[in-house]
N, C-alpha and C. Protein backbone atom coordinates (compact mmCIF):
# COMPACT_ATOMS: atom_id res chain seq x y z
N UNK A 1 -18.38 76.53 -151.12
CA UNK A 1 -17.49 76.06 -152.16
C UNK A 1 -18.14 74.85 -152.83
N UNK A 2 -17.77 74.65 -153.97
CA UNK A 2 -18.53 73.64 -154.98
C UNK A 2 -17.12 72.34 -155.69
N UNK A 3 -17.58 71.55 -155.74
CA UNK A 3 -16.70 70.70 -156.26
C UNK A 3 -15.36 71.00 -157.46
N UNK A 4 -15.96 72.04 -158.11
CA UNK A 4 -15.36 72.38 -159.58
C UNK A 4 -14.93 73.65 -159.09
N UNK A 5 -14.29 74.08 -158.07
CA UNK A 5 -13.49 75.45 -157.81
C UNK A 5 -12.02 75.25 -157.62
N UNK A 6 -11.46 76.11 -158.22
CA UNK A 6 -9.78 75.98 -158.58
C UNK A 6 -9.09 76.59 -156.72
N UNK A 7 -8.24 76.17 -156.34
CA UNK A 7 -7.02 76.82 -156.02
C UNK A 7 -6.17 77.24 -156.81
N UNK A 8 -5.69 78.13 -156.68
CA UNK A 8 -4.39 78.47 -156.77
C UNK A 8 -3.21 78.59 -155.83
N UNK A 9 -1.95 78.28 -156.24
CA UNK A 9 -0.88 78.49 -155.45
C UNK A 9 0.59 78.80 -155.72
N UNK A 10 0.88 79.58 -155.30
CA UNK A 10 2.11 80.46 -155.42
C UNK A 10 3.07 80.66 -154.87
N UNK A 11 4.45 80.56 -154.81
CA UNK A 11 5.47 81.36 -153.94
C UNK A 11 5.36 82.89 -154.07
N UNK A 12 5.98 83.51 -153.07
CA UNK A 12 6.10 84.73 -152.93
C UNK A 12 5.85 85.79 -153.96
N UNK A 13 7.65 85.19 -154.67
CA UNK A 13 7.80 85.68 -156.16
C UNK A 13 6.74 85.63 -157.73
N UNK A 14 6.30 84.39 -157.33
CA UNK A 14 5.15 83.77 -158.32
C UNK A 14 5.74 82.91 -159.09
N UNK A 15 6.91 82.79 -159.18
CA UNK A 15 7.80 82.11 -159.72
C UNK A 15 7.23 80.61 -160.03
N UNK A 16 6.63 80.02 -158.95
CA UNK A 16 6.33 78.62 -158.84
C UNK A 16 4.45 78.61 -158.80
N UNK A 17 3.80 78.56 -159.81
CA UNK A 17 1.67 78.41 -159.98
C UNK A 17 1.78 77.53 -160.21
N UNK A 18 0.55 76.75 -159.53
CA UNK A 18 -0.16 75.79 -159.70
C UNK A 18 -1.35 75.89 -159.49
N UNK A 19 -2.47 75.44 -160.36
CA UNK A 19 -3.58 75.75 -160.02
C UNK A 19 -4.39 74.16 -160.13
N UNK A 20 -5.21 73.78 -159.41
CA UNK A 20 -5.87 72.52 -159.61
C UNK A 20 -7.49 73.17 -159.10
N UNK A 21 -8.42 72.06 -159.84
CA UNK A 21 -9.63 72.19 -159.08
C UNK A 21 -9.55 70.89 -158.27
N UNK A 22 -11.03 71.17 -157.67
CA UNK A 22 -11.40 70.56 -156.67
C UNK A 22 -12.54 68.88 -156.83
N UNK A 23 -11.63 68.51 -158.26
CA UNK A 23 -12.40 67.23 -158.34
C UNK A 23 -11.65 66.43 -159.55
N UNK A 24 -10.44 66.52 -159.15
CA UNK A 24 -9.04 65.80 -159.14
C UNK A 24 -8.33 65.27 -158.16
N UNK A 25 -7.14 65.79 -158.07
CA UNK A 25 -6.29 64.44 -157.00
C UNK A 25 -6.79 65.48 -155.69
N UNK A 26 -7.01 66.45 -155.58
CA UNK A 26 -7.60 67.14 -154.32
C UNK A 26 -8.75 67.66 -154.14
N UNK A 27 -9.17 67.60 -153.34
CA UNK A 27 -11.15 66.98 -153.40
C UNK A 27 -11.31 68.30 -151.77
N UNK A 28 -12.44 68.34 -152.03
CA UNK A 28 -13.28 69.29 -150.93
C UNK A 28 -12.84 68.85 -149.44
N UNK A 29 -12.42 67.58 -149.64
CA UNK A 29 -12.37 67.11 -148.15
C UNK A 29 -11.22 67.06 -147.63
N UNK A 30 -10.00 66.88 -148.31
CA UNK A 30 -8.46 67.52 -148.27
C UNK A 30 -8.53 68.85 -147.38
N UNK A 31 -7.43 68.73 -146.52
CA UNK A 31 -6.74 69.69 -145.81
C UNK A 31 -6.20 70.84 -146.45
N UNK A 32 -5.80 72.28 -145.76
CA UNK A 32 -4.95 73.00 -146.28
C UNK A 32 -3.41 72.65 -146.43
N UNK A 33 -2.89 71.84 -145.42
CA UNK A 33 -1.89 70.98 -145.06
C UNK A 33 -1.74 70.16 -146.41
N UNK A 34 -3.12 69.35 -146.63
CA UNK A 34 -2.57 68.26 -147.77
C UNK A 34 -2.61 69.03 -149.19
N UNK A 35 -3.06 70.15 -149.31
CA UNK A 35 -3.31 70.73 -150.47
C UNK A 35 -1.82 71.50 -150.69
N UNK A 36 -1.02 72.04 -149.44
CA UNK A 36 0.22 72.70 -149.27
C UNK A 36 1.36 71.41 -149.75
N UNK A 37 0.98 70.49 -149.26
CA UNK A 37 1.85 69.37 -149.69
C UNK A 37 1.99 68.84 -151.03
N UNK A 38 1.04 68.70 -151.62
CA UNK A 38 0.64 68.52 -153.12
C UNK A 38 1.29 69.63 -154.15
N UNK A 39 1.30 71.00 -153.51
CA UNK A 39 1.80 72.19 -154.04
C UNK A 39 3.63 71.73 -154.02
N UNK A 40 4.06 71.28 -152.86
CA UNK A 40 5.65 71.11 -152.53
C UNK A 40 6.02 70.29 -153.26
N UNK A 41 4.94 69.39 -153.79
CA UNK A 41 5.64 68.00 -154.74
C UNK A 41 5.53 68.25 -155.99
N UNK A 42 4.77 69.19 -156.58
CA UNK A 42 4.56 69.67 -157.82
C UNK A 42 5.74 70.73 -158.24
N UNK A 43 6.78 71.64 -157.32
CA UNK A 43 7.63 72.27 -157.51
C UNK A 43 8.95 72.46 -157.24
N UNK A 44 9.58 72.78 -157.92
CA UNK A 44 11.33 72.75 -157.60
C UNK A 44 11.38 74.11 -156.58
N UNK A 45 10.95 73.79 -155.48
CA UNK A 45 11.95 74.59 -154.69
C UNK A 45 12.72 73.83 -153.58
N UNK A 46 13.70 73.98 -153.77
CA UNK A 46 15.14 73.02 -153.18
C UNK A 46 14.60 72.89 -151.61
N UNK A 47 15.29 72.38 -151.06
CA UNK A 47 15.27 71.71 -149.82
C UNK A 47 14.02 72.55 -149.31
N UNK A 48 12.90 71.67 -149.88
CA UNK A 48 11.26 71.96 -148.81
C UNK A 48 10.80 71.43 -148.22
N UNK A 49 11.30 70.03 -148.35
CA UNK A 49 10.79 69.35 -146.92
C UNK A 49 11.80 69.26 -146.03
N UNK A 50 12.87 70.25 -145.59
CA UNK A 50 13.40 70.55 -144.43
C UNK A 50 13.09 71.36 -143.72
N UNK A 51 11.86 72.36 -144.00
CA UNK A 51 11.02 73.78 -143.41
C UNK A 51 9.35 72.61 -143.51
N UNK A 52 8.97 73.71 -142.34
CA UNK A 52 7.27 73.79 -142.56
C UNK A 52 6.90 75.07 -143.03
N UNK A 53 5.60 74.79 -143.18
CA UNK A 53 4.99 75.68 -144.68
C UNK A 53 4.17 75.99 -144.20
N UNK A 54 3.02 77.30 -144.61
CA UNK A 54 1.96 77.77 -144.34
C UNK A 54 1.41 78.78 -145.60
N UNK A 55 0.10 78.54 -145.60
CA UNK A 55 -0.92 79.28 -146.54
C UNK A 55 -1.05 80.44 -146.21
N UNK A 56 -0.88 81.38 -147.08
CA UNK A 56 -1.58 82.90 -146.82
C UNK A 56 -2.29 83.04 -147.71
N UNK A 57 -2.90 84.13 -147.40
CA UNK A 57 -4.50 84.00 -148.49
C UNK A 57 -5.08 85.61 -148.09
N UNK A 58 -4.91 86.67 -148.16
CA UNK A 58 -5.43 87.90 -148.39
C UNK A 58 -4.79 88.38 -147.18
N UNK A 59 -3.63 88.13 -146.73
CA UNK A 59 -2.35 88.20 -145.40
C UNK A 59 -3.00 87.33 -144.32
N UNK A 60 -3.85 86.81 -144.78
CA UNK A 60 -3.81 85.87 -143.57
C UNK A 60 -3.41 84.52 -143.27
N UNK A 61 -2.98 84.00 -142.41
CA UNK A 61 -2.30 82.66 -142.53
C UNK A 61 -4.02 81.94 -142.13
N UNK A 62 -4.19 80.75 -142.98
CA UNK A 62 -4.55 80.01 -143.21
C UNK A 62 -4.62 78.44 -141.90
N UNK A 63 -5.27 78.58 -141.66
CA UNK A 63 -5.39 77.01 -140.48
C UNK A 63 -5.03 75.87 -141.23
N UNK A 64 -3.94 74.95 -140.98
CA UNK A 64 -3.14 73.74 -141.71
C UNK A 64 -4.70 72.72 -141.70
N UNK A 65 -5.43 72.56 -140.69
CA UNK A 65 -6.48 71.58 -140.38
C UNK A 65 -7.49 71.98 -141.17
N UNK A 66 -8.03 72.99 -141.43
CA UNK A 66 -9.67 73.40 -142.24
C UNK A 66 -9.18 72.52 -143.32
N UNK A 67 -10.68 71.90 -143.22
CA UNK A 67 -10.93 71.27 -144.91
C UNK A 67 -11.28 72.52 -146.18
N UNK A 68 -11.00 71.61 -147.11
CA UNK A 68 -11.18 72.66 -148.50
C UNK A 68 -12.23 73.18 -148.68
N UNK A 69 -13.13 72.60 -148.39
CA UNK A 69 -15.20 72.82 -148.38
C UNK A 69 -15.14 74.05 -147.35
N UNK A 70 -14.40 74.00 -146.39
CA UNK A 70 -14.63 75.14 -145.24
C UNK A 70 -14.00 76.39 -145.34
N UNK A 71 -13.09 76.73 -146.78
CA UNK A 71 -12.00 77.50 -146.99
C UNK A 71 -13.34 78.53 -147.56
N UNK A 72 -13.21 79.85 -147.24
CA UNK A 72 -14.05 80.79 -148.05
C UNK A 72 -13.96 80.59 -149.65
N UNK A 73 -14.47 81.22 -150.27
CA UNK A 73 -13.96 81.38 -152.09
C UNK A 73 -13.12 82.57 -152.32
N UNK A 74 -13.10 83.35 -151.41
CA UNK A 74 -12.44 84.57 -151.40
C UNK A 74 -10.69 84.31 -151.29
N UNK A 75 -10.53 83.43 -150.47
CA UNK A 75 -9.14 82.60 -149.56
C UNK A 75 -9.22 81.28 -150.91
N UNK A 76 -9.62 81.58 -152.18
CA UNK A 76 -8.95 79.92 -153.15
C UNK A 76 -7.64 80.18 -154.02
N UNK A 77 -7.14 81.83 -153.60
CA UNK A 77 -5.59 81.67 -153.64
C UNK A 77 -4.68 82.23 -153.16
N UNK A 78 -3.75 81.19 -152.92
CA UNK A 78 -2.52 81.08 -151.90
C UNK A 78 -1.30 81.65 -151.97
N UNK A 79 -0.71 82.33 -151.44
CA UNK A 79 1.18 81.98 -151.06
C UNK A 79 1.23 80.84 -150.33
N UNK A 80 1.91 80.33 -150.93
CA UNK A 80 2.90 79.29 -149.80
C UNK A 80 4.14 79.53 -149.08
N UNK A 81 4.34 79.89 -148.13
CA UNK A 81 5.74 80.20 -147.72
C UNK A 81 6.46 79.40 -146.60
N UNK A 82 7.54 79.23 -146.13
CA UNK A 82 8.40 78.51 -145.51
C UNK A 82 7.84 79.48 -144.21
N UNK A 83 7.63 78.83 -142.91
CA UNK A 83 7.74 79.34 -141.79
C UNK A 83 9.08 79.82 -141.01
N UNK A 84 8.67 80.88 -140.68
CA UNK A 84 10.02 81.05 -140.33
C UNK A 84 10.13 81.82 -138.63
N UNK A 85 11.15 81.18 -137.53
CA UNK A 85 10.88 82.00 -136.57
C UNK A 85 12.06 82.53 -135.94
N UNK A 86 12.57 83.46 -134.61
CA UNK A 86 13.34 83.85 -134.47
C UNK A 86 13.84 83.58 -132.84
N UNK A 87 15.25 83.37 -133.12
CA UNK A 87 15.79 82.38 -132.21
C UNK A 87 17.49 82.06 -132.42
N UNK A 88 17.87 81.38 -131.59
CA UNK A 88 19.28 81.02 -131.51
C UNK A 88 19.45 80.19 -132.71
N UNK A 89 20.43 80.04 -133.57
CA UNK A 89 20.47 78.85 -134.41
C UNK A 89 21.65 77.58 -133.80
């Protein structure tokens, strides 16, 4: 990956894109975590910081820790989705 490569990022629906490169407010050395976070503050979807979040990227979930430099180019765009697990409420 090179300094000047875009993410993209998406909800499910698509409803919510954002696309930034990689030599603006989020840089090669940024997390998937901090890049997911940047995505949550850029969009109206209602109560998101009461869930955790995770990257998918060609169905695969995405490691919160890999830096951006370590992300394939294939994996530079995302769903973002609310984690979700199953259990008593």
């Amino acid at each position: 990956m090179i300094a000047t490569d875009k993410i993209r990022m998406s909800d499910l629906s698509h409803s919510f894109r954002i696309e930034t490169d990689l030599a603006d407010e989020l840089t090669p050395s940024h997390t998937v975590e901090q890049a997911v976070e940047y995505y949550l503050e850029r969009v109206p979807i209602p109560d998101s910081r009461s869930q955790r979040w995770a990257a998918i990227s060609r169905g695969y979930r995405l490691d919160m820790k890999t830096l951006l430099r370590d992300v394939p180019q294939e994996d530079m765009e995302w769903s973002v989705l609310p984690e979700v697990s199953a259990g008593a409420a």
